[in-house]
Protein backbone atom coordinates (compact mmCIF):
# COMPACT_ATOMS: atom_id res chain seq x y z
CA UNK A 1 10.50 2.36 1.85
CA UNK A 2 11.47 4.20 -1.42
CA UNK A 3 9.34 7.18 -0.39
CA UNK A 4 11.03 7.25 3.39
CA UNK A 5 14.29 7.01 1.64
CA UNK A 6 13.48 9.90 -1.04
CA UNK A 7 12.04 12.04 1.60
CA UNK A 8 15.32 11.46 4.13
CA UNK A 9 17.30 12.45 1.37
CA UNK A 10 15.65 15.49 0.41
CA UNK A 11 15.58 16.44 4.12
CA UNK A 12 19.83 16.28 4.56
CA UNK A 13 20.64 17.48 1.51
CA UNK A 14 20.82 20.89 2.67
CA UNK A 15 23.95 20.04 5.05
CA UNK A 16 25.80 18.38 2.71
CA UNK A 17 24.40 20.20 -0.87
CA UNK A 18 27.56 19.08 -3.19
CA UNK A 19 26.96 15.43 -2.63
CA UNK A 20 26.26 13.18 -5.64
CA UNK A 21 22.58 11.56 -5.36
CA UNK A 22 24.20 7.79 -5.16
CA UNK A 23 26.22 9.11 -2.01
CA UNK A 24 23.25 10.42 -0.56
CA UNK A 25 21.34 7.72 -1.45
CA UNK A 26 24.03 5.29 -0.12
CA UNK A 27 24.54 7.14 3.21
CA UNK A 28 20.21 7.18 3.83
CA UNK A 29 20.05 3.53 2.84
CA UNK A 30 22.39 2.80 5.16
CA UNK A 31 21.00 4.41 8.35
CA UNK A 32 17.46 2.82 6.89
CA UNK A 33 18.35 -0.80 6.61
CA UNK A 34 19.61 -0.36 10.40
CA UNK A 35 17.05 0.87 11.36
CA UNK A 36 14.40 -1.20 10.04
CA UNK A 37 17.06 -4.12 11.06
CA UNK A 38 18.64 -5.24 8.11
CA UNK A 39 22.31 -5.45 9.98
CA UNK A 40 23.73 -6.81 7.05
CA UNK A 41 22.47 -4.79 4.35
CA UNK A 42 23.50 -1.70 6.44
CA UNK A 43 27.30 -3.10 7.02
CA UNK A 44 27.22 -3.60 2.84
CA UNK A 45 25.64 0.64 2.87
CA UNK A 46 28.10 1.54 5.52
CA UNK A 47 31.10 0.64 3.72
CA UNK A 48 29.99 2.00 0.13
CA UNK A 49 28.88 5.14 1.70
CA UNK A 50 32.22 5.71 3.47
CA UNK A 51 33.96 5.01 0.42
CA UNK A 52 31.92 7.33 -1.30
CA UNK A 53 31.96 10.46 0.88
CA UNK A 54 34.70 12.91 -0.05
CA UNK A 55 37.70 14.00 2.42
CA UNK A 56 37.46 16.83 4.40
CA UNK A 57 36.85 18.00 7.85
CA UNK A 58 33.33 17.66 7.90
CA UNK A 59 32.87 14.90 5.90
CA UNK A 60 34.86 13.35 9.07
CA UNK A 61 32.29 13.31 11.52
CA UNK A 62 29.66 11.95 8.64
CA UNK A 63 32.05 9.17 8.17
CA UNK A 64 32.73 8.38 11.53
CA UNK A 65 28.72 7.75 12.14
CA UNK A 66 29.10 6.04 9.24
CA UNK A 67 31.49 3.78 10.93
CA UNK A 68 30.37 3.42 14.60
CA UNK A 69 26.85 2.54 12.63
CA UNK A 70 28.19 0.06 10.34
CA UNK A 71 30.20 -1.56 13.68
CA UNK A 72 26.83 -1.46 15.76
CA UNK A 73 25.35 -2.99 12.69
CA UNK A 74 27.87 -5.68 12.42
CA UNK A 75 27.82 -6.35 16.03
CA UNK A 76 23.76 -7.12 15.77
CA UNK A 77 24.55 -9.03 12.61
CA UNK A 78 26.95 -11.12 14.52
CA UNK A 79 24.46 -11.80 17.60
CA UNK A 80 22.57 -14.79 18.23
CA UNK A 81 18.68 -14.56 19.84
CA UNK A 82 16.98 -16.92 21.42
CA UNK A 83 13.45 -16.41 22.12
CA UNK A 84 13.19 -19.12 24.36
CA UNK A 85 15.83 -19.95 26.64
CA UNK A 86 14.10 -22.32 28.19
CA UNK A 87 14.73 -21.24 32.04
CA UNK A 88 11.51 -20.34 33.88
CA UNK A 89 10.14 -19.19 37.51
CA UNK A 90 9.20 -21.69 39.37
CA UNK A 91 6.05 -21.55 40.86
């Protein structure tokens, strides 16, 4: 996953070139461990990486995914699964 997460990195850098390489790597862990479904680990990213991303118009919109992610995240976290509910077709 290190190599995903290096490679993500490298790839956004260009849009946002004066960010420190924790921030980065803070923002692309967070978007990984959702996607990979690690809802809590990406609420914990989420809310580093929004602390960690500068002001600024632009920054906005990064922080707002940040947000509606970490939410969606948190929501997922929160729900409960069952594989087998136990209702069936009869025959």
């Amino acid at each position: 996953m290190e190599r995903f997460l290096a490679d993500y990195i490298e790839r956004m850098r260009p849009f946002f070139p004066h960010f420190p390489e924790e921030t980065a790597h803070e923002i692309a862990s967070a978007f990984f461990a959702f996607k990979f479904g690690l809802y809590a680990n990406a609420v914990r990213e989420c809310t580093r990486a929004i602390a960690l991303v500068p002001g600024g118009e632009s920054n906005g919109v990064l922080k707002k995914a940040l947000e509606i992610l970490r939410e969606n995240a948190q929501a997922r976290d929160n729900s409960v699964v069952t594989v087998d509910t136990g209702v069936t077709f009869s025959d």
